[in-house]
PDB file of N, CA and C in Angstrom:
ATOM      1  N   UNK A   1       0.840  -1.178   0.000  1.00  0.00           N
ATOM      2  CA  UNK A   1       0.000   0.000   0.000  1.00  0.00           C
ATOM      3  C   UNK A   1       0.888   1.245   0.000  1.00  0.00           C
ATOM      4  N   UNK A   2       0.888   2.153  -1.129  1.00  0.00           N
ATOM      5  CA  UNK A   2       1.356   3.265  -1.083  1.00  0.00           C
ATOM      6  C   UNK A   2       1.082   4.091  -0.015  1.00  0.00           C
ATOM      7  N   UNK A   3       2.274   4.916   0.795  1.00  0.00           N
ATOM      8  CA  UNK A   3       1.923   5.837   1.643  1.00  0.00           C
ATOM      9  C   UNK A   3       1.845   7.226   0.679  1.00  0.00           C
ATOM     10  N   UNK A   4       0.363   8.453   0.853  1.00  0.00           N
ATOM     11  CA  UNK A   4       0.187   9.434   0.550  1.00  0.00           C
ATOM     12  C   UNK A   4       0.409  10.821   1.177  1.00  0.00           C
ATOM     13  N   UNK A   5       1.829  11.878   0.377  1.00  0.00           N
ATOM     14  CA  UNK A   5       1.895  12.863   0.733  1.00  0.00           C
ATOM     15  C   UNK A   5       1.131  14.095   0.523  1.00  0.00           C
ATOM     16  N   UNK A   6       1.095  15.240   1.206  1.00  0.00           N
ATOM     17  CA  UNK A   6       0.672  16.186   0.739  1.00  0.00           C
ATOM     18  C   UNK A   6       2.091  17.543   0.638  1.00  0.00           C
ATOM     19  N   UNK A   7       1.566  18.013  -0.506  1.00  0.00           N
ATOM     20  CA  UNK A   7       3.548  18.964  -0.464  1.00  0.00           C
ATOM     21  C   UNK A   7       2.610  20.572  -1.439  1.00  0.00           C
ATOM     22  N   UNK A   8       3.320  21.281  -1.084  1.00  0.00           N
ATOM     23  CA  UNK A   8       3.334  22.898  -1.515  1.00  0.00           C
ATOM     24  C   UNK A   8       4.389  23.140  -2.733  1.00  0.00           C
ATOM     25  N   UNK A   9       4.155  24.005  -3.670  1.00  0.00           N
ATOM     26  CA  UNK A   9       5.085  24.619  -4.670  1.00  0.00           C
ATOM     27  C   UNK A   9       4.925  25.906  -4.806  1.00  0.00           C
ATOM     28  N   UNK A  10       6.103  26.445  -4.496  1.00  0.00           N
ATOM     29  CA  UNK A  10       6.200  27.919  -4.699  1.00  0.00           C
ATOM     30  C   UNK A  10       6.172  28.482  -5.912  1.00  0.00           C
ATOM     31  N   UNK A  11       5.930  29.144  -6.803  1.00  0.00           N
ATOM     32  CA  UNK A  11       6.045  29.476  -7.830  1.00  0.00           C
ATOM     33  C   UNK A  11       7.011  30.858  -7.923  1.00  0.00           C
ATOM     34  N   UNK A  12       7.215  31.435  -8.937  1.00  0.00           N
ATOM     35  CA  UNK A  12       8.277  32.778  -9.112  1.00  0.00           C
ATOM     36  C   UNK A  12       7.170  33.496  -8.960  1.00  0.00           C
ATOM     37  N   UNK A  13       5.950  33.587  -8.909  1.00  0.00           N
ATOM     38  CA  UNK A  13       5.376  34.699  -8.493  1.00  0.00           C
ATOM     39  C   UNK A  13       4.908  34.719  -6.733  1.00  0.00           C
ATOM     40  N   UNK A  14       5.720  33.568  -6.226  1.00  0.00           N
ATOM     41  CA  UNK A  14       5.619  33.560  -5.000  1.00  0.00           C
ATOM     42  C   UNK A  14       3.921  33.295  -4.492  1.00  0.00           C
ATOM     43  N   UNK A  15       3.164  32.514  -5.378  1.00  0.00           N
ATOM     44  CA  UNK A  15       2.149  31.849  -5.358  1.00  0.00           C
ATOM     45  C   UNK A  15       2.360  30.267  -4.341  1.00  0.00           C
ATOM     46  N   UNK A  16       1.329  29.650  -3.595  1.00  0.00           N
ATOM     47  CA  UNK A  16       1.136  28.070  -3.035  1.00  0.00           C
ATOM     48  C   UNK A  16       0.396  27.703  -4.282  1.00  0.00           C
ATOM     49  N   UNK A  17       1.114  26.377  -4.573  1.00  0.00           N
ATOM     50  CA  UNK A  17       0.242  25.677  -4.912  1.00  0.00           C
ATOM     51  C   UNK A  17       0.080  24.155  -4.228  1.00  0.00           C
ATOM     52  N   UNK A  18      -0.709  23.164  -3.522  1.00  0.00           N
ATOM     53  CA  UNK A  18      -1.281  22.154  -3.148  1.00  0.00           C
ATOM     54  C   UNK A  18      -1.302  21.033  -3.748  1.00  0.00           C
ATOM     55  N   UNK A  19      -0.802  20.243  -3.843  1.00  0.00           N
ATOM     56  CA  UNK A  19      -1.238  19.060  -4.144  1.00  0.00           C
ATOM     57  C   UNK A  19      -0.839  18.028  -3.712  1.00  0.00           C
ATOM     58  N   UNK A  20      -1.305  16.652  -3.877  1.00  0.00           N
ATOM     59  CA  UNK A  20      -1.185  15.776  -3.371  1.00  0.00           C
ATOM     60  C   UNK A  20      -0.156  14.070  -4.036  1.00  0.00           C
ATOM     61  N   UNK A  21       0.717  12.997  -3.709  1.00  0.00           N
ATOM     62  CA  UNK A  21       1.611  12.392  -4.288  1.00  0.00           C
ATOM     63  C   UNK A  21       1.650  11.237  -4.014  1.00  0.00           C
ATOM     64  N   UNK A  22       1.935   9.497  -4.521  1.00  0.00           N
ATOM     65  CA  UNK A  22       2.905   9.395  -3.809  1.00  0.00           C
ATOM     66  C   UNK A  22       4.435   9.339  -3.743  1.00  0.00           C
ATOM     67  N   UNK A  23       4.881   9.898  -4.658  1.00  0.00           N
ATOM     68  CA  UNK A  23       6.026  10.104  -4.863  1.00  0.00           C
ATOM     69  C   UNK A  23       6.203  11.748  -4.994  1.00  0.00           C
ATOM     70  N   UNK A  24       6.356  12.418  -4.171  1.00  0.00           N
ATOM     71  CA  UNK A  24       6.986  13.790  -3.950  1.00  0.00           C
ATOM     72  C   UNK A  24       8.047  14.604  -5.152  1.00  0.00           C
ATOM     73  N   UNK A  25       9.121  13.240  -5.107  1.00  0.00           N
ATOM     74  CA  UNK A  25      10.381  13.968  -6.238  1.00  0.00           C
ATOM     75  C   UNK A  25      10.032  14.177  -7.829  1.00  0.00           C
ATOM     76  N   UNK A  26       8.846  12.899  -7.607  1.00  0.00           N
ATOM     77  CA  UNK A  26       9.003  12.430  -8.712  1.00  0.00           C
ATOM     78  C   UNK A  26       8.018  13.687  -9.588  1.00  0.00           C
ATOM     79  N   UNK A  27       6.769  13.914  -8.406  1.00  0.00           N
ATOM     80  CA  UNK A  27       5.900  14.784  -9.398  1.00  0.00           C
ATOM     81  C   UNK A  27       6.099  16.176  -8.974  1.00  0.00           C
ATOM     82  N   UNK A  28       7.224  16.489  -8.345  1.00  0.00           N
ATOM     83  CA  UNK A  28       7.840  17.868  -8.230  1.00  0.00           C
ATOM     84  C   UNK A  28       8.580  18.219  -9.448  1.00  0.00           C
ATOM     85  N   UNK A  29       9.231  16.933  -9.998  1.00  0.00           N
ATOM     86  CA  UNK A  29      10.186  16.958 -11.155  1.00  0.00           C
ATOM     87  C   UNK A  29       9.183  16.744 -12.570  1.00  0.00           C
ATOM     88  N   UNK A  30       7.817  16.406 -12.348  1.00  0.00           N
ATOM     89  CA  UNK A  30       6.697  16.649 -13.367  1.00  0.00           C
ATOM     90  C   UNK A  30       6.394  18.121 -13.718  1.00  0.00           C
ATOM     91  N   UNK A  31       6.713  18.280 -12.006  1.00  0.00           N
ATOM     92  CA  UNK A  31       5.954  19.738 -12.090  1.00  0.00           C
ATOM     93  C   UNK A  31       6.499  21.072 -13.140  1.00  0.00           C
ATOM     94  N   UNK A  32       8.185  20.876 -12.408  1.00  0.00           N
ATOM     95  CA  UNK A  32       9.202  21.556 -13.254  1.00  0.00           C
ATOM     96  C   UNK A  32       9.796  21.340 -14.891  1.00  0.00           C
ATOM     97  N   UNK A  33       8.831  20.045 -15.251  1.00  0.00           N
ATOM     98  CA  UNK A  33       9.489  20.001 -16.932  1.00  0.00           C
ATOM     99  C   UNK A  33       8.031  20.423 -17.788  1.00  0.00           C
ATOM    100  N   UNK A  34       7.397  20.539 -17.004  1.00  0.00           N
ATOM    101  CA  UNK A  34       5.835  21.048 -17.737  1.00  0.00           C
ATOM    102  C   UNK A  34       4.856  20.467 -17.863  1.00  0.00           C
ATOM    103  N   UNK A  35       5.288  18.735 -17.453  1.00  0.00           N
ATOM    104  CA  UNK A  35       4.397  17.868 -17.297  1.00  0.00           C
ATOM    105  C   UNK A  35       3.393  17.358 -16.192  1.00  0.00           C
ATOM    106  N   UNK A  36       3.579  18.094 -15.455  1.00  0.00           N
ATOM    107  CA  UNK A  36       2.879  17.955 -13.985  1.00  0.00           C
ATOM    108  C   UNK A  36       1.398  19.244 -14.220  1.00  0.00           C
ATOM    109  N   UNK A  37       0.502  19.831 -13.354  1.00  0.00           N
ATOM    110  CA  UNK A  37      -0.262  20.207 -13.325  1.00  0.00           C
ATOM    111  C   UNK A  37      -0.606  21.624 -14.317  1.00  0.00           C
ATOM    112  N   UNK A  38      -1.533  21.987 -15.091  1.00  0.00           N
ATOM    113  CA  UNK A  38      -1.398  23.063 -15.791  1.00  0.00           C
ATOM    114  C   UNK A  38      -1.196  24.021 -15.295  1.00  0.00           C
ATOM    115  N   UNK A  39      -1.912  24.546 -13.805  1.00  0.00           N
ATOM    116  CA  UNK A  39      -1.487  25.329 -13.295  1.00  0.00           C
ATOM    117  C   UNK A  39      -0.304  25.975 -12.817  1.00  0.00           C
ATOM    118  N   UNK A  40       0.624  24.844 -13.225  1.00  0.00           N
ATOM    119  CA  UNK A  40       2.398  25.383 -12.913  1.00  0.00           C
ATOM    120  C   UNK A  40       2.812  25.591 -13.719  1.00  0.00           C
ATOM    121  N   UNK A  41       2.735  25.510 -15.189  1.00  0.00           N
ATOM    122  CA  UNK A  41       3.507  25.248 -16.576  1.00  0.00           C
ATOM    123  C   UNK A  41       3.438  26.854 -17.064  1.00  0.00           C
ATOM    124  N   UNK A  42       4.620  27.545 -17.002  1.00  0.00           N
ATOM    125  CA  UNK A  42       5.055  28.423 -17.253  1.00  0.00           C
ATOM    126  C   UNK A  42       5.139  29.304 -15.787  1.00  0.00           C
ATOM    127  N   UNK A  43       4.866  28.806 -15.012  1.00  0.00           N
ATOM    128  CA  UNK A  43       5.186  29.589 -13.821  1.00  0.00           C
ATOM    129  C   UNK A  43       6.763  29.620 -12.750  1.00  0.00           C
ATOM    130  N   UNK A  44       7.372  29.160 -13.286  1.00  0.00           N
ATOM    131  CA  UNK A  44       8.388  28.562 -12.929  1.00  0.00           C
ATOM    132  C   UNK A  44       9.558  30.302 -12.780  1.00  0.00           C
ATOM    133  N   UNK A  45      10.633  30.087 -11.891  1.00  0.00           N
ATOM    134  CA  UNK A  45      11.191  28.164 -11.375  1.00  0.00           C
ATOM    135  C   UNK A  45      10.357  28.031 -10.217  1.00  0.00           C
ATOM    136  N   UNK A  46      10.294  26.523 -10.052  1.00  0.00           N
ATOM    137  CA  UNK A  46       9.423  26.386  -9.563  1.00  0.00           C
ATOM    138  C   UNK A  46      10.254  25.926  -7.537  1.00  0.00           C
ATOM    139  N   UNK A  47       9.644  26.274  -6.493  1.00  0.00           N
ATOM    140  CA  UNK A  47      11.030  25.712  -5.258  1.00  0.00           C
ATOM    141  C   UNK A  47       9.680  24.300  -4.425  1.00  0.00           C
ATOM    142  N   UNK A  48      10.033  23.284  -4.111  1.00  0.00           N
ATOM    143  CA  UNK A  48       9.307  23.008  -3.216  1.00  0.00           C
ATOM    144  C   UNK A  48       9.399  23.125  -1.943  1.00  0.00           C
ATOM    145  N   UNK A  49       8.016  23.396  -1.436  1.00  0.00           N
ATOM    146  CA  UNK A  49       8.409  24.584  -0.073  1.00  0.00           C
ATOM    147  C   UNK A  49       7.794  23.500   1.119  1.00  0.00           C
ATOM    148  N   UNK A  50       7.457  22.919   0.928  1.00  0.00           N
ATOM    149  CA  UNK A  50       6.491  21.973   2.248  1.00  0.00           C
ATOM    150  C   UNK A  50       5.810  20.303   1.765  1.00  0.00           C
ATOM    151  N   UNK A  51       6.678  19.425   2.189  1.00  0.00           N
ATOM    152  CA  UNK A  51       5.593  17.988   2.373  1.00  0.00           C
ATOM    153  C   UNK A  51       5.595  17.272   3.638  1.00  0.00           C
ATOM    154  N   UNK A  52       4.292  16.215   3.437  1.00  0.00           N
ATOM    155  CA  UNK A  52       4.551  15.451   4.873  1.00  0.00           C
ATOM    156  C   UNK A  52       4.002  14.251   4.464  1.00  0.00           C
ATOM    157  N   UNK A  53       3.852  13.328   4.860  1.00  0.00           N
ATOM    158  CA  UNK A  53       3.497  12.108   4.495  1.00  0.00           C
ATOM    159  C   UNK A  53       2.169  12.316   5.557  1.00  0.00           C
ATOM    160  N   UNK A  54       1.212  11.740   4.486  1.00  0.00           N
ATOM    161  CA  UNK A  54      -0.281  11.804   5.340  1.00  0.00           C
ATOM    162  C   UNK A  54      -0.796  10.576   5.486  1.00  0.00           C
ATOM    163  N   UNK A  55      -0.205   9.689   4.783  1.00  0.00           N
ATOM    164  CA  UNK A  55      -1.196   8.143   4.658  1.00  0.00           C
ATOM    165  C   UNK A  55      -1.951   8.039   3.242  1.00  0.00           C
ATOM    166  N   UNK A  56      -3.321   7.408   4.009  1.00  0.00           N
ATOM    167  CA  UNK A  56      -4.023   6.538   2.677  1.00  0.00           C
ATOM    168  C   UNK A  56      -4.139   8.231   1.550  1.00  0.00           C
ATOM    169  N   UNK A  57      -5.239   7.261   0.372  1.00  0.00           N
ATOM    170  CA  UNK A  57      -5.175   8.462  -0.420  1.00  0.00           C
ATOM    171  C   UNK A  57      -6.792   9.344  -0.039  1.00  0.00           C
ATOM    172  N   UNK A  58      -7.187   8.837   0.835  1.00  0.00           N
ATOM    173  CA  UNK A  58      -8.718   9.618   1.098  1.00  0.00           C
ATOM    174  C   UNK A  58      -8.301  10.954   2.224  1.00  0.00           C
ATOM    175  N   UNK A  59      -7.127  10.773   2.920  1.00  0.00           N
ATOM    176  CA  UNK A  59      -7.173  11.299   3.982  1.00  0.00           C
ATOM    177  C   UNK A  59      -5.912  12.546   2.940  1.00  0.00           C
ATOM    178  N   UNK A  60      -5.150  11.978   2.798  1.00  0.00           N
ATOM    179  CA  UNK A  60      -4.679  12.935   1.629  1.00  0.00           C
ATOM    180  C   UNK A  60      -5.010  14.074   0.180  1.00  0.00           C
ATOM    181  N   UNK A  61      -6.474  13.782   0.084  1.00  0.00           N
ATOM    182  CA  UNK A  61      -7.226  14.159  -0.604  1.00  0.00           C
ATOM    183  C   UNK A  61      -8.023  15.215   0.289  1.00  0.00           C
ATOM    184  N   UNK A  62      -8.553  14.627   1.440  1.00  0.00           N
ATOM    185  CA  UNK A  62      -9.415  15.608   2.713  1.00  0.00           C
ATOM    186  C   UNK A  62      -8.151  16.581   3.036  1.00  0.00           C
ATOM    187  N   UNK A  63      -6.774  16.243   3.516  1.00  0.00           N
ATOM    188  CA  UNK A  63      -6.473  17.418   3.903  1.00  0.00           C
ATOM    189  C   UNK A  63      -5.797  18.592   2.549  1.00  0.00           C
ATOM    190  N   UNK A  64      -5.415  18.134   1.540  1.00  0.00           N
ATOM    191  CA  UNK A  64      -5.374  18.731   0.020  1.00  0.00           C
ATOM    192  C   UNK A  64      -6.259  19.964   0.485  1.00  0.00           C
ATOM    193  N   UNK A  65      -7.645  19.343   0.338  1.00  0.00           N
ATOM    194  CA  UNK A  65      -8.763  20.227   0.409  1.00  0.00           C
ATOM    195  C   UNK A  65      -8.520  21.203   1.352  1.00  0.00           C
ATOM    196  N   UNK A  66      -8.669  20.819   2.343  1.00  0.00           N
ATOM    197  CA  UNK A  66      -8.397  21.436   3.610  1.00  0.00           C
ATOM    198  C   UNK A  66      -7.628  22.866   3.355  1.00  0.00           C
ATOM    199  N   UNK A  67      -6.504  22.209   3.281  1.00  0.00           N
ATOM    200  CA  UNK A  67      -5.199  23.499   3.059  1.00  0.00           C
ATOM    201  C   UNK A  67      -5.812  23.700   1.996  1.00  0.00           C
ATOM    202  N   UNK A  68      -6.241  23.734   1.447  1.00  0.00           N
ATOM    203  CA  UNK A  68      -6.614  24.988  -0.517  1.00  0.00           C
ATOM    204  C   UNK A  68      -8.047  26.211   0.268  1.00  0.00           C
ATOM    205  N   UNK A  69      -8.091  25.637   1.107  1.00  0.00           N
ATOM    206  CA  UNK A  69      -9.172  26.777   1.942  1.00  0.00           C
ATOM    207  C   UNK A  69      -8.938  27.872   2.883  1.00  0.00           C
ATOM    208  N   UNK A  70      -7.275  27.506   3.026  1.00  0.00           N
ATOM    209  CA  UNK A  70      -6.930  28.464   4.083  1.00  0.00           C
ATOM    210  C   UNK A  70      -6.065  29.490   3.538  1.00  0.00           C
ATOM    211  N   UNK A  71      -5.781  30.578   4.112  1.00  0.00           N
ATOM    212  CA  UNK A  71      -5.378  32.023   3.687  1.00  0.00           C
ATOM    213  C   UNK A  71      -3.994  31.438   2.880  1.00  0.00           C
ATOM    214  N   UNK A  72      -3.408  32.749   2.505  1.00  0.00           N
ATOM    215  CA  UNK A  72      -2.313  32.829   2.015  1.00  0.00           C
ATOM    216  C   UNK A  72      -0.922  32.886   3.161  1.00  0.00           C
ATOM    217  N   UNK A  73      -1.708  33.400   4.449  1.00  0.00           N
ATOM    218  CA  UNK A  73      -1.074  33.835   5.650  1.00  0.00           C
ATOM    219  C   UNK A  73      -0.796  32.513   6.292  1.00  0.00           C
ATOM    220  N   UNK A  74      -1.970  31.976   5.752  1.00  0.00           N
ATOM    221  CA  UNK A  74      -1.669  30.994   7.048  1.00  0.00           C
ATOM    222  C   UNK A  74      -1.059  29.521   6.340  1.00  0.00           C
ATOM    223  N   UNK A  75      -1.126  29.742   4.860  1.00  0.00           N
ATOM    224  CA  UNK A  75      -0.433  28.500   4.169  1.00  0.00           C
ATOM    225  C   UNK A  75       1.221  29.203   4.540  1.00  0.00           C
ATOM    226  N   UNK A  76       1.472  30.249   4.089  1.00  0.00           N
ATOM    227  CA  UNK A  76       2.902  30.380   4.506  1.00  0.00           C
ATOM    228  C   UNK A  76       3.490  30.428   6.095  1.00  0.00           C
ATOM    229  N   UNK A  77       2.874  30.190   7.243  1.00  0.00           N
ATOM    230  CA  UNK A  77       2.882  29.872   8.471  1.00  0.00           C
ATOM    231  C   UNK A  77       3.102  28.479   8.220  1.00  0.00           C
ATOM    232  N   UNK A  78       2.901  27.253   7.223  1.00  0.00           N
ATOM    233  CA  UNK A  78       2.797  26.224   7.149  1.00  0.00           C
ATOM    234  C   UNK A  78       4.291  25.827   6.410  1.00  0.00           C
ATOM    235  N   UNK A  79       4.485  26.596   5.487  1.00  0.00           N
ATOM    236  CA  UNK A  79       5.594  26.716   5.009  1.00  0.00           C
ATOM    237  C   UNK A  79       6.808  27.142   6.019  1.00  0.00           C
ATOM    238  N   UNK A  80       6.396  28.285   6.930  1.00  0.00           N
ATOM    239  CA  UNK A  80       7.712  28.654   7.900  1.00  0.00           C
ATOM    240  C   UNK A  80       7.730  28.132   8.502  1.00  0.00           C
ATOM    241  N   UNK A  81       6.937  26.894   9.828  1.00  0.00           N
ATOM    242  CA  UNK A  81       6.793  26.485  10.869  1.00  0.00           C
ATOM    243  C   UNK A  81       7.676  24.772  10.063  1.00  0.00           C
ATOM    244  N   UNK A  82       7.131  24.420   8.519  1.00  0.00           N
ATOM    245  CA  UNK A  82       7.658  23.409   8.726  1.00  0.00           C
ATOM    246  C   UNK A  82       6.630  22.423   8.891  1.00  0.00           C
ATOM    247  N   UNK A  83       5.734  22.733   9.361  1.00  0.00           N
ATOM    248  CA  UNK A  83       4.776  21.744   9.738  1.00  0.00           C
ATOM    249  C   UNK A  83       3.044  22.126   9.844  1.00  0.00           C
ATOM    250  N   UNK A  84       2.186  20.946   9.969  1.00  0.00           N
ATOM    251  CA  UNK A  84       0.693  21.820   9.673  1.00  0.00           C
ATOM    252  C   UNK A  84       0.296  22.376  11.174  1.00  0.00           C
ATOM    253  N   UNK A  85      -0.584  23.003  11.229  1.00  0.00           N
ATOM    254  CA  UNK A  85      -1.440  23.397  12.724  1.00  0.00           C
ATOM    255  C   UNK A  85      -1.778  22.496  13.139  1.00  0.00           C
ATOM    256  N   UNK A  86      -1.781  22.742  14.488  1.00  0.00           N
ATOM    257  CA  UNK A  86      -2.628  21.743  15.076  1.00  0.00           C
ATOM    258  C   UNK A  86      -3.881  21.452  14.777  1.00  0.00           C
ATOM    259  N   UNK A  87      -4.547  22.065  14.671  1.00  0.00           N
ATOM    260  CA  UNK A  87      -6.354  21.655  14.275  1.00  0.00           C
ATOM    261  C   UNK A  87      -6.483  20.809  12.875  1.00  0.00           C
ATOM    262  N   UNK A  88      -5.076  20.475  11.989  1.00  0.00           N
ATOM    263  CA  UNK A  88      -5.278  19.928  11.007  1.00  0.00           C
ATOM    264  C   UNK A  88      -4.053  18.610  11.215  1.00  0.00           C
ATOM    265  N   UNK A  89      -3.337  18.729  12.210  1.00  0.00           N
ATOM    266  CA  UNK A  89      -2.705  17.658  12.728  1.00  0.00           C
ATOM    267  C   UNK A  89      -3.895  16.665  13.537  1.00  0.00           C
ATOM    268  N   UNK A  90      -4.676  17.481  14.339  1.00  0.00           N
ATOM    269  CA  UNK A  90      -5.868  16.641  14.836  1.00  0.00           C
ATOM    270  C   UNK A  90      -6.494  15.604  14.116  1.00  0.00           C
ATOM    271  N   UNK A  91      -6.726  16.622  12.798  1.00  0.00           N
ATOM    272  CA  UNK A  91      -7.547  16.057  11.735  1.00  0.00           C
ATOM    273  C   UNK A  91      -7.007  14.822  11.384  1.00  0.00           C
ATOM    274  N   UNK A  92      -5.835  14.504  10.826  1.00  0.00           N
ATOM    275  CA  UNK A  92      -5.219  13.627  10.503  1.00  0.00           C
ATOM    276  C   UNK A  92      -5.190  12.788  10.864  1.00  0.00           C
ATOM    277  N   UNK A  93      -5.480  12.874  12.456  1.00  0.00           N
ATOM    278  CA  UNK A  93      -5.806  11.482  13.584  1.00  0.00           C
ATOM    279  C   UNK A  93      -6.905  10.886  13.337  1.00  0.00           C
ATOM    280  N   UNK A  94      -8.035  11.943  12.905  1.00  0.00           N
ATOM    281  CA  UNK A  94      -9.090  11.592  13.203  1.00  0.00           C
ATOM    282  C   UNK A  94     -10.045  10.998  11.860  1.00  0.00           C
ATOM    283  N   UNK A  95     -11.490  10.854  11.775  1.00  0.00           N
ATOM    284  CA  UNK A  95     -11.818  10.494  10.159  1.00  0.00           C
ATOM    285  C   UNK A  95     -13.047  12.096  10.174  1.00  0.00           C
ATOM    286  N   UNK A  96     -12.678  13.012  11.252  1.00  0.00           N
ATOM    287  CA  UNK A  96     -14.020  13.842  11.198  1.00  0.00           C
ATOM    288  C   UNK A  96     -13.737  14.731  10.061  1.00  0.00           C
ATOM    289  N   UNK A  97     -14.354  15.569  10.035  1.00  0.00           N
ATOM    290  CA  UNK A  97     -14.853  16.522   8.613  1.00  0.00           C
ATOM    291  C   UNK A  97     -13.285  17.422   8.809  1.00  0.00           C
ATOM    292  N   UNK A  98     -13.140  18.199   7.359  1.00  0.00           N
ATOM    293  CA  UNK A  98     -11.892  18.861   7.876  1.00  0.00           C
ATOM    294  C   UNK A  98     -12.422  19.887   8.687  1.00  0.00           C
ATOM    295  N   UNK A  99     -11.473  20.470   9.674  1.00  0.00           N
ATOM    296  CA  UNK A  99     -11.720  21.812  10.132  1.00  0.00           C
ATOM    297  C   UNK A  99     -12.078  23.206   9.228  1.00  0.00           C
ATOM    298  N   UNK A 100     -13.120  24.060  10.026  1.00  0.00           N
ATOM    299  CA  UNK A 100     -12.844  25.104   9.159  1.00  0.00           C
ATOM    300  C   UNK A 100     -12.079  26.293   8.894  1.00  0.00           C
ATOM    301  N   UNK A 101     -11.590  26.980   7.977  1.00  0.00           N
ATOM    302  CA  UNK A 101     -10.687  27.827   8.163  1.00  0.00           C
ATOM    303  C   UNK A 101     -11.247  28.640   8.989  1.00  0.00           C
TER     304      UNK A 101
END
């Protein structure tokens, strides 16, 4: 059973972008040849700024979501700290709804 990450990409316009893997390098290195999501392809260079290993792919998908709902402030708090908040570390434990921003 594949373990599922969730990881951030910075873009040159200093944009997050979200998504979800299970291979991190592999679709970071999608991301950067143009073959990875449309939304990155020409936005480059591209840095990766944040992953973590979340597990299955449902719970990786819920917190995806999750983080695409929260500020710009508080995704880059996620990026500086290194790690997610607590109320979405909770989450991760748990199977309840995501938190709200």
């Amino acid at each position: 059973m594949s373990v599922w990450s969730l990881y951030l990409v910075r873009t040159a316009s200093n944009h997050l972008y979200t998504g979800i893997t299970t291979e991190v390098e592999r679709r970071f290195s999608q991301h950067q040849n143009g073959t990875g999501a449309k939304a990155l392809r020409g936005k480059g260079p591209l840095s990766l700024a944040f992953c973590i290993e979340v597990g299955d792919r449902s719970a990786a998908s819920k917190l995806e979501y999750a983080i695409k709902q929260l500020s710009k402030k508080d995704k880059e708090q996620i990026v500086k700290c290194q790690q997610l908040p607590e109320a979405l570390t909770c989450y991760l434990q748990t199977t309840a709804e995501p938190p709200q921003p």
